[in-house]
Structure formats: C-alpha cells, structure tokens
Protein backbone atom coordinates (compact mmCIF):
# COMPACT_ATOMS: atom_id res chain seq x y z
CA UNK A 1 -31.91 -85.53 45.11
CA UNK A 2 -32.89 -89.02 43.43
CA UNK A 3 -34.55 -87.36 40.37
CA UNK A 4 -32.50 -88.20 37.55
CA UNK A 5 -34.16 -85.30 35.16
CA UNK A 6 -32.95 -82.34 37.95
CA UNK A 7 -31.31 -79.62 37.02
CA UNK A 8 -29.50 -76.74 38.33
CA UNK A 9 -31.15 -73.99 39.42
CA UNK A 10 -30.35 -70.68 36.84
CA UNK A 11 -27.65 -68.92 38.26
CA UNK A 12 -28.92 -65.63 37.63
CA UNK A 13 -32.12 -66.56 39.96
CA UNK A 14 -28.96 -67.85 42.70
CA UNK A 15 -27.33 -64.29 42.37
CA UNK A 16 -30.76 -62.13 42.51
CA UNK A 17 -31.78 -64.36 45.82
CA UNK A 18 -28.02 -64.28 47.09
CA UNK A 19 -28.07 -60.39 47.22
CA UNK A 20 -32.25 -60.24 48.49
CA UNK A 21 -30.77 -62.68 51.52
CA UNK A 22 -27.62 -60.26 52.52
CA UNK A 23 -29.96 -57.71 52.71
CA UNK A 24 -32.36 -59.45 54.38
CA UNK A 25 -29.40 -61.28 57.01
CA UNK A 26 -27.56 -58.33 57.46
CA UNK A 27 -27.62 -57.30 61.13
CA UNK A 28 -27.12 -61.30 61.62
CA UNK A 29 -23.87 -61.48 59.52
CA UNK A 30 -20.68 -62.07 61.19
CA UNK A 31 -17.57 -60.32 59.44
CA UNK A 32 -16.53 -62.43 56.30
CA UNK A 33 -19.71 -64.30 56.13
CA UNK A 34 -21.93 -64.08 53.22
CA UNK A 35 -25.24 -65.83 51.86
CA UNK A 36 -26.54 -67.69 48.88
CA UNK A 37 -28.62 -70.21 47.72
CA UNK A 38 -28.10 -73.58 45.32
CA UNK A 39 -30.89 -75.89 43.92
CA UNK A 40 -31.72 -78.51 41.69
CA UNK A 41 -35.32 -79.21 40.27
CA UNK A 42 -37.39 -81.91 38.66
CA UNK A 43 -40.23 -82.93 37.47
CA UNK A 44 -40.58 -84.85 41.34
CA UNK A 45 -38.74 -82.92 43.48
CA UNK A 46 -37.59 -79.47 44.29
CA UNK A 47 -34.41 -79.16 46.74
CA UNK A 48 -33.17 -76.09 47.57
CA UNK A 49 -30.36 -74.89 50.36
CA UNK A 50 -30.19 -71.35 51.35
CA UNK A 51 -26.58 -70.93 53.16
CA UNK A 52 -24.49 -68.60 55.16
CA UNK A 53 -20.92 -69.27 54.54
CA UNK A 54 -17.77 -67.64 55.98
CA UNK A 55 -14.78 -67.36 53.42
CA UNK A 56 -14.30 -69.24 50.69
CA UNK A 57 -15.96 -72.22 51.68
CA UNK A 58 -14.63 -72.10 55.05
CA UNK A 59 -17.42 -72.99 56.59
CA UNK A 60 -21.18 -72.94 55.28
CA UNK A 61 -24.83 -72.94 58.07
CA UNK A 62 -27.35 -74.58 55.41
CA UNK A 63 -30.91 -75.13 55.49
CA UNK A 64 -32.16 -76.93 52.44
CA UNK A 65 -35.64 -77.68 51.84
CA UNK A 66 -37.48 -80.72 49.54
CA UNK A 67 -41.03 -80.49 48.38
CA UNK A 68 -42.64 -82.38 45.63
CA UNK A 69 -44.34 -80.45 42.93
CA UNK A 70 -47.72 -82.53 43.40
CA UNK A 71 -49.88 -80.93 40.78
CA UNK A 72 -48.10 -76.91 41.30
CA UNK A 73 -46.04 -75.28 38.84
CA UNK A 74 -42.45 -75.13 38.93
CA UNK A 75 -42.42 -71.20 40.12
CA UNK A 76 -44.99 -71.85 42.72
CA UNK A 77 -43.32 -74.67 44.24
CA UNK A 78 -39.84 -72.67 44.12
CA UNK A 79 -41.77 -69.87 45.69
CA UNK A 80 -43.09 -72.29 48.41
CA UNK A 81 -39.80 -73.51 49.36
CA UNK A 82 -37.63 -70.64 49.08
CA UNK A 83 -40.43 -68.72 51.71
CA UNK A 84 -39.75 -71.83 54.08
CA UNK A 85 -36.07 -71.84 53.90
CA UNK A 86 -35.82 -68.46 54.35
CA UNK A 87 -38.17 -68.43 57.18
CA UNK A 88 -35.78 -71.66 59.03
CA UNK A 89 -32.66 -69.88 58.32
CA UNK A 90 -33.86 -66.22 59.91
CA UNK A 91 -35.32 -68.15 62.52
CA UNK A 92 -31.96 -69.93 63.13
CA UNK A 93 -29.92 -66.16 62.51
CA UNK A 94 -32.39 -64.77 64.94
CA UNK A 95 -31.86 -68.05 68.12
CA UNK A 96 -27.89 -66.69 68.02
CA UNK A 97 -27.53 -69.97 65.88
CA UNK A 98 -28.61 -71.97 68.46
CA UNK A 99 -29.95 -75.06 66.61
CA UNK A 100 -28.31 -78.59 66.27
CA UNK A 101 -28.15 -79.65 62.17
CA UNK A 102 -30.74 -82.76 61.95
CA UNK A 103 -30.48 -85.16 59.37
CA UNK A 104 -33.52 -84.50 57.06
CA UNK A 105 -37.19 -84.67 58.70
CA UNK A 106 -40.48 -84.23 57.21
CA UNK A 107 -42.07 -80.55 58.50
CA UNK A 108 -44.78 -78.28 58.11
CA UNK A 109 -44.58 -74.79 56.62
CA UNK A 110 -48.03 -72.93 56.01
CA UNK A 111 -49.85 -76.59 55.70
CA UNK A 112 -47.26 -77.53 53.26
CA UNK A 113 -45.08 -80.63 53.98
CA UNK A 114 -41.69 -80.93 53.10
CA UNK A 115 -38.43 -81.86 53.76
CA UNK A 116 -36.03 -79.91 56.07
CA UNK A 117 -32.47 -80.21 57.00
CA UNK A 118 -29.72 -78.01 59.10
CA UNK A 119 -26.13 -78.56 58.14
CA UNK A 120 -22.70 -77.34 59.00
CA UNK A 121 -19.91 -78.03 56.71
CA UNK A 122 -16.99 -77.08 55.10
CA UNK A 123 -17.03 -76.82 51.36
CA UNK A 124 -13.15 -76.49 50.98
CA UNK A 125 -12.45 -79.43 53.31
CA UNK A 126 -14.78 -81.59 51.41
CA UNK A 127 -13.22 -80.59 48.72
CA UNK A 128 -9.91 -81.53 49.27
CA UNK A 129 -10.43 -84.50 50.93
CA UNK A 130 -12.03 -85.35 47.41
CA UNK A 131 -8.98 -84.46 45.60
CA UNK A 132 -7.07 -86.57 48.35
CA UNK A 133 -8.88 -90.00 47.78
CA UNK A 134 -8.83 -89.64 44.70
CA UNK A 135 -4.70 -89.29 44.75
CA UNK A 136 -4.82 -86.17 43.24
CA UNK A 137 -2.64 -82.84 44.86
C-alpha cells in the first residue's frame, strides 16, 4: 500500500473476523490450518488480506483486496472489501483450491471495482531469509 498515512487495522477487529472466518471455513480446513485477516487503511486506500495459513507461518493461501474510499466511510468501505474477500477466498475453499495466485488485477464485486490478488507464501521462510540478508542468525 503506497499511502503513507495507513495504518494497521485494530487487532481486536483481526481476532473477531479471524474466529467469524474459522467458523465460516470450517468443513474447508485442512488439519493445522487456521484463518485470519491483516489490513492497513488510509485516507486513499483500503487493503485487506483474508488468509488460511497452516502452522506457524508455514504456509499462508491469501486473498487481499484494495478499494479506494471514493467519497464512503471508512466502515463501509471495510465492509465492502471484507464481503469481497471473503466471497474470493470461499469461492477458492469451495474449487478444492484450484486457482493459480495472479499478481494483482482490477475486478468487480457487486459493481464495485477493486483490486484483487491470490498468493501463496510462506511467512516463516520470508522471514528468515530476512534475518539471513541481513547477516543476522
């Protein structure tokens, strides 16, 4: 996110959404997965990545979602985007996973556009390859 005034989402929002989506995911979860959600918002942009993530960072299935506020409040625009990632990610949960990650591309979502992305990664690799090049152990 390029907006220099974002912030992180509250983390008590994060844990209240976390626990809605393993609900929600439940018959989709594989043993030792678990869900969440991370965001950062602005006054010009809203990003926000719900995830499925086995372990510890092992490895995490993320949609994330951008939208720009243009004229809405901040809850309305959180509500628009977390109803679009959620409806991506149970889509993706309900094709077996079947989707490729795409870099991000502008999409549609109830005549809203914004911007979508898949991603597999692994948070704890990233990690310490961060530590690495940095010369750190």
């Amino acid at each position: 996110m390029s907006t220099p005034d974002a912030t992180p989402l509250p983390a008590a929002l994060c844990e209240e959404v976390g626990r809605m989506l393993t609900e929600r995911y439940g018959p989709w979860l594989r043993e030792g997965e678990h869900t969440g959600v991370e965001g950062k918002q602005g006054k010009d942009e809203l990003e926000l990545s719900l995830f499925v993530e086995r372990g510890e960072g092992e490895e995490r299935w993320e949609v994330t979602v951008r939208l720009a506020p243009e004229g809405r409040d901040e809850e309305e625009v959180l509500s628009i985007a977390l109803d679009a990632a959620d409806a991506v990610l149970a889509g993706w949960l309900e094709e077996d996973r079947a989707r490729k990650p795409p870099e991000f591309e502008e999409a549609q979502y109830e005549g809203e556009t914004l911007g979508l992305r898949y991603r597999r990664w692994s948070p704890r690799l990233e990690e310490e390859g961060d530590v690495l090049l940095k010369g750190g152990a």
